[in-house]
PDB file of N, CA and C in Angstrom:
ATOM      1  N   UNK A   1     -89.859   5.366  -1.250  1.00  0.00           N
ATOM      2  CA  UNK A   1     -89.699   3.961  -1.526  1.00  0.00           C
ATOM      3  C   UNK A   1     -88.806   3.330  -0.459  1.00  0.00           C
ATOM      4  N   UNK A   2     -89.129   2.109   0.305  1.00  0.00           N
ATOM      5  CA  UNK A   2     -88.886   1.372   1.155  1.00  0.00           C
ATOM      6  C   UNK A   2     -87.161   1.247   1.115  1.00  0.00           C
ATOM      7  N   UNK A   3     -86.038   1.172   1.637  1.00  0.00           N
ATOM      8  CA  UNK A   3     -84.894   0.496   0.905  1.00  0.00           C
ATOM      9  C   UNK A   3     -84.992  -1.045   1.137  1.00  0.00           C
ATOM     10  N   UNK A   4     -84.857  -1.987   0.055  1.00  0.00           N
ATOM     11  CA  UNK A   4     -84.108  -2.897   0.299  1.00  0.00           C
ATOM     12  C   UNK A   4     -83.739  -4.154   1.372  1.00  0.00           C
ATOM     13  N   UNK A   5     -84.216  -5.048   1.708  1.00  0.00           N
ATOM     14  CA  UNK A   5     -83.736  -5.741   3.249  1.00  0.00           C
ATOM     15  C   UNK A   5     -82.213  -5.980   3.139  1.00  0.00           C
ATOM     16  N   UNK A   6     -81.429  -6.648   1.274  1.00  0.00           N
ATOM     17  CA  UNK A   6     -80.200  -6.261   1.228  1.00  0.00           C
ATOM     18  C   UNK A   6     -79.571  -5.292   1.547  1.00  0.00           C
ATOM     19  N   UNK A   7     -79.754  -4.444   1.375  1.00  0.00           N
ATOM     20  CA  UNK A   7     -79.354  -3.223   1.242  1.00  0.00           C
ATOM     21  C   UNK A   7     -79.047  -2.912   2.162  1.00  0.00           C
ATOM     22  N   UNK A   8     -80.073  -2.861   3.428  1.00  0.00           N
ATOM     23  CA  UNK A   8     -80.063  -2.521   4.836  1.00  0.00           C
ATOM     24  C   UNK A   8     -78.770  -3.702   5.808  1.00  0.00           C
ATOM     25  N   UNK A   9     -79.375  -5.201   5.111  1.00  0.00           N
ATOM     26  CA  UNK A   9     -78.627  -5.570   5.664  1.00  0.00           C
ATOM     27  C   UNK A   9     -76.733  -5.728   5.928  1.00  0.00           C
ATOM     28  N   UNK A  10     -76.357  -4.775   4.399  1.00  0.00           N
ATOM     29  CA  UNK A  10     -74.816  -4.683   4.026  1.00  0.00           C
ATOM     30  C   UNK A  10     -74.388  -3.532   4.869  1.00  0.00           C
ATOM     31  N   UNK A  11     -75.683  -2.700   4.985  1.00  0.00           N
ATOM     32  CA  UNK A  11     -75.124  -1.177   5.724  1.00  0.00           C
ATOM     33  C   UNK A  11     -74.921  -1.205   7.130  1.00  0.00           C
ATOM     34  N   UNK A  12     -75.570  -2.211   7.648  1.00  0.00           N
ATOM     35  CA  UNK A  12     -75.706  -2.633   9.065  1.00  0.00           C
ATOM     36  C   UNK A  12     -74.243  -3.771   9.130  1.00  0.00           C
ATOM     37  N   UNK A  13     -74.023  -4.585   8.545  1.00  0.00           N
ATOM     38  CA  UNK A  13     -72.615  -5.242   8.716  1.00  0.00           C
ATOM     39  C   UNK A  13     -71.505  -4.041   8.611  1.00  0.00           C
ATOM     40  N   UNK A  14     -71.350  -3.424   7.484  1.00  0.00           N
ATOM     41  CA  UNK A  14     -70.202  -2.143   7.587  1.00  0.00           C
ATOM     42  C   UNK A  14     -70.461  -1.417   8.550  1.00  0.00           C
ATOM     43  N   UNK A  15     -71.209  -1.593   9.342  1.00  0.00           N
ATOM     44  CA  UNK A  15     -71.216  -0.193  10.419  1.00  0.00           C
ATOM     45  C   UNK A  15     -70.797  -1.376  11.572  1.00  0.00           C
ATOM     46  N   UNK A  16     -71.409  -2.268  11.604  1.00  0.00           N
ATOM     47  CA  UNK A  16     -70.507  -3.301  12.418  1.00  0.00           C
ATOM     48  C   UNK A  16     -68.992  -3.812  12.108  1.00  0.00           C
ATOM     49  N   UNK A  17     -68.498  -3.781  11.106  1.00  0.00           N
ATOM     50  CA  UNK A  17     -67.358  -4.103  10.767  1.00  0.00           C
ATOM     51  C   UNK A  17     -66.382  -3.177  10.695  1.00  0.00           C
ATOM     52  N   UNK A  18     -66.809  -1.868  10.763  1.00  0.00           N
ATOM     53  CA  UNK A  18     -66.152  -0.650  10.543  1.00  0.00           C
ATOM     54  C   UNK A  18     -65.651  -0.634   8.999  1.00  0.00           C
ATOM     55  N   UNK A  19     -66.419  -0.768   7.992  1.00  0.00           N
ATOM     56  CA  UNK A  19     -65.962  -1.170   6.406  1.00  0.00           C
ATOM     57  C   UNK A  19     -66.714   0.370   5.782  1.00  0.00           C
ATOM     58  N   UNK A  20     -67.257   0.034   4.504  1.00  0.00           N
ATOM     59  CA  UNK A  20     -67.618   0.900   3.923  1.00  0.00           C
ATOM     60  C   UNK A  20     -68.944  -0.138   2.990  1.00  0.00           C
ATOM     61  N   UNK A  21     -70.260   0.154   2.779  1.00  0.00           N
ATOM     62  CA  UNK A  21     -71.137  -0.897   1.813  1.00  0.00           C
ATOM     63  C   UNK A  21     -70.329  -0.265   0.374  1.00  0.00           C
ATOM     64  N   UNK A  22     -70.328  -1.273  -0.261  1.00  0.00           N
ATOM     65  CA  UNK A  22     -69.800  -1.002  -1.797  1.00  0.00           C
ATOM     66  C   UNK A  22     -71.131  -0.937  -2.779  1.00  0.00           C
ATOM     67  N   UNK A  23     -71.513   0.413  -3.809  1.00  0.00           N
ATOM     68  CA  UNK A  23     -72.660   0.001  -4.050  1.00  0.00           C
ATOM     69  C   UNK A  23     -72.677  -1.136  -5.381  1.00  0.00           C
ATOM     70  N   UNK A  24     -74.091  -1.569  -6.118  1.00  0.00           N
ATOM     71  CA  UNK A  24     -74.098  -2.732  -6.704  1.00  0.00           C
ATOM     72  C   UNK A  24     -73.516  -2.143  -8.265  1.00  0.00           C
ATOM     73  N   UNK A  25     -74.340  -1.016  -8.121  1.00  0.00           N
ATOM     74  CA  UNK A  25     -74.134  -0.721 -10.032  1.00  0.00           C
ATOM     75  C   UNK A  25     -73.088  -0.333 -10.260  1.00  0.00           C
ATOM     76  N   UNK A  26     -72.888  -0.223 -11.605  1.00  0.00           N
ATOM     77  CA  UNK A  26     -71.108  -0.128 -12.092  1.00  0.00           C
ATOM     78  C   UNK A  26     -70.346  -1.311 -11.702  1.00  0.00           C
ATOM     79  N   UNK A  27     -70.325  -2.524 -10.549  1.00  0.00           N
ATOM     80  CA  UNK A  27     -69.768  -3.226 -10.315  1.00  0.00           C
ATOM     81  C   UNK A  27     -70.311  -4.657 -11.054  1.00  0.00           C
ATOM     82  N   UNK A  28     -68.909  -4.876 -11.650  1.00  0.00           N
ATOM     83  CA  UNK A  28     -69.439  -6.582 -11.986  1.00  0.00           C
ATOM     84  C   UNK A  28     -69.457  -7.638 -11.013  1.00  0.00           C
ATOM     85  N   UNK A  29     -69.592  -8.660 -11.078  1.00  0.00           N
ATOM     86  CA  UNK A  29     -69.425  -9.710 -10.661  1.00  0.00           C
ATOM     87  C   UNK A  29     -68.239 -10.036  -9.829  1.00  0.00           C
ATOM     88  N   UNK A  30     -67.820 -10.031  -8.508  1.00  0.00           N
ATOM     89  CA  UNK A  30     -66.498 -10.548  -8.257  1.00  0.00           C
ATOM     90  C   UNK A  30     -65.524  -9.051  -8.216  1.00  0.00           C
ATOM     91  N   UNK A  31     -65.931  -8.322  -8.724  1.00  0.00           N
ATOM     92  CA  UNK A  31     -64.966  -6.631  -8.867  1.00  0.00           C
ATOM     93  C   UNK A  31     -64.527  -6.289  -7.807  1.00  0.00           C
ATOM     94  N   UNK A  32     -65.700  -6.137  -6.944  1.00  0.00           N
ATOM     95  CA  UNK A  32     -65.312  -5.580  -5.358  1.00  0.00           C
ATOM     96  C   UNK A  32     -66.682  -6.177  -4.377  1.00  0.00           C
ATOM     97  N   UNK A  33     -66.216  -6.115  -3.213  1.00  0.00           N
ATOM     98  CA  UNK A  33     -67.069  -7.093  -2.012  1.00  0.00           C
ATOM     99  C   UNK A  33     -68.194  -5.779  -1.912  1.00  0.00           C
ATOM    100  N   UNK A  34     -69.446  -6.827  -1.443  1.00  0.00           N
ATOM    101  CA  UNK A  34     -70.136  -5.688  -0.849  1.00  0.00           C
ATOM    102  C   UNK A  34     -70.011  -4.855   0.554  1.00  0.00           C
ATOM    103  N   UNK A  35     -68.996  -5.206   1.210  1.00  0.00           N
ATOM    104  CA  UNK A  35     -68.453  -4.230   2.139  1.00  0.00           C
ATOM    105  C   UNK A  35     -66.629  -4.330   1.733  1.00  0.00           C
ATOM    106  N   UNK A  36     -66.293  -3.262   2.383  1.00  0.00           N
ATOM    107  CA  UNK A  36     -64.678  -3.301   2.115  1.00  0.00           C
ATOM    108  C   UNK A  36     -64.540  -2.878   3.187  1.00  0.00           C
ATOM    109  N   UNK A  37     -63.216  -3.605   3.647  1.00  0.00           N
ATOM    110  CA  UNK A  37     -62.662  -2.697   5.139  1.00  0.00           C
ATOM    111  C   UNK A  37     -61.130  -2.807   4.644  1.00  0.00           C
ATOM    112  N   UNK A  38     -59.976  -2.472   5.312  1.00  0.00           N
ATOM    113  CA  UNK A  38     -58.764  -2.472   4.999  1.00  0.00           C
ATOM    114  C   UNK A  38     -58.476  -4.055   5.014  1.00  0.00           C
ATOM    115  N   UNK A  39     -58.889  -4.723   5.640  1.00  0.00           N
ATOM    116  CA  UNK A  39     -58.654  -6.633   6.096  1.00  0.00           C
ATOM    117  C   UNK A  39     -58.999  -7.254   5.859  1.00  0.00           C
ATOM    118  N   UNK A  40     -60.238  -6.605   5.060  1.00  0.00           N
ATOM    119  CA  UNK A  40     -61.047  -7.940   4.617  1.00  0.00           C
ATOM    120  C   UNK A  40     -62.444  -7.205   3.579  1.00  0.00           C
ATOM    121  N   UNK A  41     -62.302  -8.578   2.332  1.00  0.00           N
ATOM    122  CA  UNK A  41     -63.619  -8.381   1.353  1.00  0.00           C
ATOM    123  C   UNK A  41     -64.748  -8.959   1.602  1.00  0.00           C
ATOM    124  N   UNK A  42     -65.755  -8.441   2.119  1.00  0.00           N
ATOM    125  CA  UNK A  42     -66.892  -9.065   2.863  1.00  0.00           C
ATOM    126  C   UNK A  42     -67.910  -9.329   1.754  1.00  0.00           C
ATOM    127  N   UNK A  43     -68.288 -10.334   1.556  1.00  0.00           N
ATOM    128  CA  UNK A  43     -69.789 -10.671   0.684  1.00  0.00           C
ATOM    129  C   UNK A  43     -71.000 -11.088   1.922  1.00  0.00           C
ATOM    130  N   UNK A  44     -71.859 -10.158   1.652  1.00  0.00           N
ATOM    131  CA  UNK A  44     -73.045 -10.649   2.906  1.00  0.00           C
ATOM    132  C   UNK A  44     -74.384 -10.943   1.571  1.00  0.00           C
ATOM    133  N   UNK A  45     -75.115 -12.153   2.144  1.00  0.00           N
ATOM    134  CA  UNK A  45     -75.842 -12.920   1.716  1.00  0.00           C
ATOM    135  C   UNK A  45     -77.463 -12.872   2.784  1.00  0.00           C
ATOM    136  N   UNK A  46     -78.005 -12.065   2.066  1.00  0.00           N
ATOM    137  CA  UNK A  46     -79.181 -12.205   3.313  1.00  0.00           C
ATOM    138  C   UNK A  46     -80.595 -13.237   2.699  1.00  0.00           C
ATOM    139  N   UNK A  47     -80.916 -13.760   3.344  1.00  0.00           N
ATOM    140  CA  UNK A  47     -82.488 -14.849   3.009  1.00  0.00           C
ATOM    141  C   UNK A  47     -83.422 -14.932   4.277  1.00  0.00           C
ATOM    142  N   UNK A  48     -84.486 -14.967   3.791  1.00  0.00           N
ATOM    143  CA  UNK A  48     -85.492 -14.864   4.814  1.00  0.00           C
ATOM    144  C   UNK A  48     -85.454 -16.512   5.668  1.00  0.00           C
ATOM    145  N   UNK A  49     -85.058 -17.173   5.626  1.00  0.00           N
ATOM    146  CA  UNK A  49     -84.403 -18.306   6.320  1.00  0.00           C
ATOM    147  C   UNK A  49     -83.314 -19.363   5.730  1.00  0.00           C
ATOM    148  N   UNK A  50     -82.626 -19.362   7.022  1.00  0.00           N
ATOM    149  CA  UNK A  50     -81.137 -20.415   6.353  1.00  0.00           C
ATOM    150  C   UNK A  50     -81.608 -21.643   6.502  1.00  0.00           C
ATOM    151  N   UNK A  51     -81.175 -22.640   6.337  1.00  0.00           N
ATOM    152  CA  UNK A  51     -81.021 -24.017   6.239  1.00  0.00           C
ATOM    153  C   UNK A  51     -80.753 -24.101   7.954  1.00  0.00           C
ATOM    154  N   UNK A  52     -82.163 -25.003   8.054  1.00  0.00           N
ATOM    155  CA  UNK A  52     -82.093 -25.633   9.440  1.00  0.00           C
ATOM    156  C   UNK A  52     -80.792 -26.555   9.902  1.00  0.00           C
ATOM    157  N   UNK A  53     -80.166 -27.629   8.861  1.00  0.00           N
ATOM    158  CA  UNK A  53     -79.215 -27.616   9.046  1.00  0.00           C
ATOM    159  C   UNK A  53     -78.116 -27.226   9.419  1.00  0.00           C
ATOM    160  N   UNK A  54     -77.540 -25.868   8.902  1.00  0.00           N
ATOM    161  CA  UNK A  54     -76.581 -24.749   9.239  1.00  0.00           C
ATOM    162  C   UNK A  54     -76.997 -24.720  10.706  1.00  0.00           C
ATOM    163  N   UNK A  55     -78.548 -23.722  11.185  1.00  0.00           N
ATOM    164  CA  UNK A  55     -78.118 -23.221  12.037  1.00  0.00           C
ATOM    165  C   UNK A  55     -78.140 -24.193  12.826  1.00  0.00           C
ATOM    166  N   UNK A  56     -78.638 -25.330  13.258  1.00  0.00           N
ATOM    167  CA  UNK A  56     -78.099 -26.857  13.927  1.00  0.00           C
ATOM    168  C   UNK A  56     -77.060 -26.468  14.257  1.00  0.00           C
ATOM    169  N   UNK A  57     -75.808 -26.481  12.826  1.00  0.00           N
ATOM    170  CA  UNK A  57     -74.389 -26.915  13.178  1.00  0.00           C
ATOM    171  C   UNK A  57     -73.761 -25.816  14.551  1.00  0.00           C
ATOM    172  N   UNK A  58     -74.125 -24.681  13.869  1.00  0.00           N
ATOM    173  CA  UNK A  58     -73.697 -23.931  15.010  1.00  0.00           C
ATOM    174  C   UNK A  58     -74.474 -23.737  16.553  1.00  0.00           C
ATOM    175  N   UNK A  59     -75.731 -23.825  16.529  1.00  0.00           N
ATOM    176  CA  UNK A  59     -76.285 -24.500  17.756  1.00  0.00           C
ATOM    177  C   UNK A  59     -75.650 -25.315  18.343  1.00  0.00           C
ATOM    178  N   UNK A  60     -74.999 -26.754  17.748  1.00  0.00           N
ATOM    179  CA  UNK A  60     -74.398 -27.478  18.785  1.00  0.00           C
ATOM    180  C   UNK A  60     -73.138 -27.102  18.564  1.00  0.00           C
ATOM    181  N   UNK A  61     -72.311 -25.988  18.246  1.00  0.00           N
ATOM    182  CA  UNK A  61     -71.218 -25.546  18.739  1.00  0.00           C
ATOM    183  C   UNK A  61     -71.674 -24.956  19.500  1.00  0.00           C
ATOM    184  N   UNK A  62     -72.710 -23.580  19.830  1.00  0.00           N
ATOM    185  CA  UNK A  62     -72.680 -23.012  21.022  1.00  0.00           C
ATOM    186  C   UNK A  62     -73.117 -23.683  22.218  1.00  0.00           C
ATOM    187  N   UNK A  63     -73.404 -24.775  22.332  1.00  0.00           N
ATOM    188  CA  UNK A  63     -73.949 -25.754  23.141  1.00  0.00           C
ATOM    189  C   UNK A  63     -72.830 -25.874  23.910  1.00  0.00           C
ATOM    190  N   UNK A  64     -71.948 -26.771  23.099  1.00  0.00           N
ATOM    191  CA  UNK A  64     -70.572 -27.268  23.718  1.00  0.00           C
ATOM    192  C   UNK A  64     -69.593 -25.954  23.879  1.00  0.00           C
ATOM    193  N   UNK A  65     -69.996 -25.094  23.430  1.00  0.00           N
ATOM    194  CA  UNK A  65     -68.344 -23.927  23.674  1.00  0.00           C
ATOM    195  C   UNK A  65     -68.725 -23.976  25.717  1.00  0.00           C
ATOM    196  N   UNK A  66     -67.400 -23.595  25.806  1.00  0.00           N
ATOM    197  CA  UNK A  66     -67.131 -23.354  27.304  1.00  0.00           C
ATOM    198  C   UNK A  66     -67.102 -22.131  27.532  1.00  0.00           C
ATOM    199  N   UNK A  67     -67.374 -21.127  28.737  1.00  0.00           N
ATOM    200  CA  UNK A  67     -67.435 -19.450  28.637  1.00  0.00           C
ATOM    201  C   UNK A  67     -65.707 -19.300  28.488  1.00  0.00           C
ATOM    202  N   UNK A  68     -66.201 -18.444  27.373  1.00  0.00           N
ATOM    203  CA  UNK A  68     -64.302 -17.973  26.845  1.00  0.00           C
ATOM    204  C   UNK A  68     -64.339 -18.247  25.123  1.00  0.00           C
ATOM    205  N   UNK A  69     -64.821 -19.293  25.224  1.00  0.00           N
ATOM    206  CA  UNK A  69     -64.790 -20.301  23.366  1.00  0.00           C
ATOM    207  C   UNK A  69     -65.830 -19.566  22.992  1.00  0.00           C
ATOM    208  N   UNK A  70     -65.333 -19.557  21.369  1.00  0.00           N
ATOM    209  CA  UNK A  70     -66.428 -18.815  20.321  1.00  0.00           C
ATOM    210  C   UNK A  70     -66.872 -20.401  19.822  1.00  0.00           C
ATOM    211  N   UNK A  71     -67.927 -20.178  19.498  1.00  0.00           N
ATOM    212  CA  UNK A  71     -68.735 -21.383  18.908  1.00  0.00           C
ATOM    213  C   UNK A  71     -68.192 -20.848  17.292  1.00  0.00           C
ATOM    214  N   UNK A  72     -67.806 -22.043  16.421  1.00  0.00           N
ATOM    215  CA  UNK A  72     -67.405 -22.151  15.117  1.00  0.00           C
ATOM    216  C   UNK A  72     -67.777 -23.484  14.649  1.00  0.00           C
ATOM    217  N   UNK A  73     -68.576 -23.160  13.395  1.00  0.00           N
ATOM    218  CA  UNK A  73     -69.325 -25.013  12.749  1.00  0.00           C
ATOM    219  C   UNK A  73     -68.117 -24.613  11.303  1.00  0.00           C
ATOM    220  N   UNK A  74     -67.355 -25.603  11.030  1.00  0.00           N
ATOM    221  CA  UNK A  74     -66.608 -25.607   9.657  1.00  0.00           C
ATOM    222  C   UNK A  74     -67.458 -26.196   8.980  1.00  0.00           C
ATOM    223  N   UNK A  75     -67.709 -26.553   7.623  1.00  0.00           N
ATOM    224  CA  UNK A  75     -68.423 -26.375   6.577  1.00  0.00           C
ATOM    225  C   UNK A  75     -67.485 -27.131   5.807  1.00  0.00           C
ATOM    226  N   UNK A  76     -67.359 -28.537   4.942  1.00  0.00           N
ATOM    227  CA  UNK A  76     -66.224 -29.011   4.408  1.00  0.00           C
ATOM    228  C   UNK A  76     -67.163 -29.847   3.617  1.00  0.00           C
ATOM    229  N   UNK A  77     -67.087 -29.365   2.165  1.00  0.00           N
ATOM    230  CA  UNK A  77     -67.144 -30.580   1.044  1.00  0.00           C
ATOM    231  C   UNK A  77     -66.879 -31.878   0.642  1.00  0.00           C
ATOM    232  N   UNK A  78     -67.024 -32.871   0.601  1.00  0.00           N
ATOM    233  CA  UNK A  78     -65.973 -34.361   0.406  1.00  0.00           C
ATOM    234  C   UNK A  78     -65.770 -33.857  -0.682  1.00  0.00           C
ATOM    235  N   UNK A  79     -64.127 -34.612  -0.932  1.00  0.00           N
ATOM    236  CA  UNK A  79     -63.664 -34.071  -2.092  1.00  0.00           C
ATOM    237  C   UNK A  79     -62.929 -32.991  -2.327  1.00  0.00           C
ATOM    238  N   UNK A  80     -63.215 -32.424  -1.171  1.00  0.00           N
ATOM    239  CA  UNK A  80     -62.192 -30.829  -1.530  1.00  0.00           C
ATOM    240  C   UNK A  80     -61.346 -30.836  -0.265  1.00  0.00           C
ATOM    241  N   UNK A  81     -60.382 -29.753  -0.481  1.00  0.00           N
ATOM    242  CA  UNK A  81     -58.783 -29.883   0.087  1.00  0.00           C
ATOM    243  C   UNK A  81     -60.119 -29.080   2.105  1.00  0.00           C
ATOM    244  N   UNK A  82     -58.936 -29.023   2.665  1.00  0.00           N
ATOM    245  CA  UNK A  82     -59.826 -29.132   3.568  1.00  0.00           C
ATOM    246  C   UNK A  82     -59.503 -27.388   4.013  1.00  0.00           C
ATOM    247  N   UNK A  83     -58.100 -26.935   3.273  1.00  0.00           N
ATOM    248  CA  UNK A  83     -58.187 -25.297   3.612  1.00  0.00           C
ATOM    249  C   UNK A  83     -59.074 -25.069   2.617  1.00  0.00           C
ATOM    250  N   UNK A  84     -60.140 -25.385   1.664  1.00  0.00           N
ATOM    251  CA  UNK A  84     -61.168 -24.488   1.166  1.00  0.00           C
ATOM    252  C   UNK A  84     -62.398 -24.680   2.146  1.00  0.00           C
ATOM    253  N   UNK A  85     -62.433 -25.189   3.043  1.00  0.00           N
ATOM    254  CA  UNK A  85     -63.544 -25.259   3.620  1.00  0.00           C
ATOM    255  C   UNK A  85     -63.780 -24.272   4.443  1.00  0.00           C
ATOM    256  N   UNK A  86     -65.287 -24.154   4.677  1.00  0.00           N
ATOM    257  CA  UNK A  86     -65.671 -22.575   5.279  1.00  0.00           C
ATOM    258  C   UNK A  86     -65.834 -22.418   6.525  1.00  0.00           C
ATOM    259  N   UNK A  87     -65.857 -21.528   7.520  1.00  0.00           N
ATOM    260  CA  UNK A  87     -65.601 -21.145   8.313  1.00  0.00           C
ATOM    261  C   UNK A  87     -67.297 -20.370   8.593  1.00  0.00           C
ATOM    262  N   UNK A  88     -68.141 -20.555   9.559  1.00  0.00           N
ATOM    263  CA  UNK A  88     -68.950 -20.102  10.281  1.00  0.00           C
ATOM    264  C   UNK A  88     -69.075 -19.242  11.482  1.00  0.00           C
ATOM    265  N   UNK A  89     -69.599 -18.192  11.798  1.00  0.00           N
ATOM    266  CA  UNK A  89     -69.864 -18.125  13.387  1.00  0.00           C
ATOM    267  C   UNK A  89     -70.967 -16.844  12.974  1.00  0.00           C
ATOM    268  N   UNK A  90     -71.033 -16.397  14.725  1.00  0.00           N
ATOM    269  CA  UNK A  90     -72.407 -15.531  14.831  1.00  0.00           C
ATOM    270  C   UNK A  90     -71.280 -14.149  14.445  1.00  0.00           C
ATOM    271  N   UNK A  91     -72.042 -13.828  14.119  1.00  0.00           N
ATOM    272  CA  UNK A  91     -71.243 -12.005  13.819  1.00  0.00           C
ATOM    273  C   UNK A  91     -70.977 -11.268  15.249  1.00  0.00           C
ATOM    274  N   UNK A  92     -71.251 -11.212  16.106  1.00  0.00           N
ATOM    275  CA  UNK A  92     -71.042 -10.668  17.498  1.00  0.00           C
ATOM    276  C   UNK A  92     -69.833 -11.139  17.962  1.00  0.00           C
ATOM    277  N   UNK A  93     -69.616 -12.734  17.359  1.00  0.00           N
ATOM    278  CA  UNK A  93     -68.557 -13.370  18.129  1.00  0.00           C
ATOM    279  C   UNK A  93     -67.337 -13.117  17.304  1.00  0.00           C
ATOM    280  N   UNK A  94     -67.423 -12.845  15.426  1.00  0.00           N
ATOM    281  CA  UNK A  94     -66.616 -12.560  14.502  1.00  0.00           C
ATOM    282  C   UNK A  94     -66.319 -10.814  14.926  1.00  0.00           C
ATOM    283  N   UNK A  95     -67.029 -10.229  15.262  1.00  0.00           N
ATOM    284  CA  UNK A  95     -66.793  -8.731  15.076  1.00  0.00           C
ATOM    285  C   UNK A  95     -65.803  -8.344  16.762  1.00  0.00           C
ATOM    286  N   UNK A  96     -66.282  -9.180  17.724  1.00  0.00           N
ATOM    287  CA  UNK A  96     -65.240  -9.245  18.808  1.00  0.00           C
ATOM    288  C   UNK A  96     -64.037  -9.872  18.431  1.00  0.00           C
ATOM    289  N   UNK A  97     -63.385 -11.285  17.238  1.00  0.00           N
ATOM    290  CA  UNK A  97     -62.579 -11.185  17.585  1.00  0.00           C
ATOM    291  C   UNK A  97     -61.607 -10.281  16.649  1.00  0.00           C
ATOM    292  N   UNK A  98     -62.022  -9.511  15.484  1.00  0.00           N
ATOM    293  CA  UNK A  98     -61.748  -8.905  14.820  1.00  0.00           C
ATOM    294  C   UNK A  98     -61.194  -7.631  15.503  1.00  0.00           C
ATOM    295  N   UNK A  99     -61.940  -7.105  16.091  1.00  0.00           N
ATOM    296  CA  UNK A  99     -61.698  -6.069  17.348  1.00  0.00           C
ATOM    297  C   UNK A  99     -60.159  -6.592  17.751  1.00  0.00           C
ATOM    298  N   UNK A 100     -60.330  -7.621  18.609  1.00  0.00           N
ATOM    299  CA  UNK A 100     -59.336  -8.148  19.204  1.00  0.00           C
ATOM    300  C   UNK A 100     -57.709  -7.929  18.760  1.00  0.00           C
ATOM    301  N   UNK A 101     -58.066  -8.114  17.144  1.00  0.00           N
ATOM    302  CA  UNK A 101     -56.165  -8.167  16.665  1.00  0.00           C
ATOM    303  C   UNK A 101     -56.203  -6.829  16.047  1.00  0.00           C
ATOM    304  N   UNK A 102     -57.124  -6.046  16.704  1.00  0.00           N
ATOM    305  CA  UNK A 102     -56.620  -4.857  15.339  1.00  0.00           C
ATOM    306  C   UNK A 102     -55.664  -3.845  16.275  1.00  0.00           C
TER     307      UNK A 102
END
């Protein structure tokens, strides 16, 4: 039996992140991330396409980044405080700078 495109896709971020995939059963809701690393609780979300929008936003960040700049699109609700707002980028550019401070 085939595994999963989730599945594949959590095992492939922990091996990029240097984490561990957490599996689903036994776990509730919110218990533990589907990857764990010492720094961070990772939830990965996979769909067979995102919102053209999204990837826009970060398109025209990588447009405008200069060589050196990571392209980052923030994500901000009206209405909400502006540290809950989310934070975007490509995983190549998150997993370099993660590298970076460790």
């Amino acid at each position: 039996m085939a595994e999963k495109a989730w599945k594949r896709t959590e095992r492939e971020v922990a091996k990029r992140l240097g984490g561990q995939r957490i599996p689903v059963s036994g776990r509730a809701r919110g218990s533990a991330p589907d990857v764990a690393t010492t720094w961070a609780a990772i939830e990965v979300k996979s769909r067979r396409k995102l919102p053209l929008w999204l990837l826009d936003a970060i398109a025209q960040a990588e447009a405008a980044a200069k060589p050196g700049q990571v392209a980052v699109a923030i994500l901000h609700q009206h209405g909400c405080r502006y540290d809950d707002s989310i934070v975007v980028m490509r995983l190549r550019d998150f997993t370099r700078l993660t590298r970076m401070s460790e």
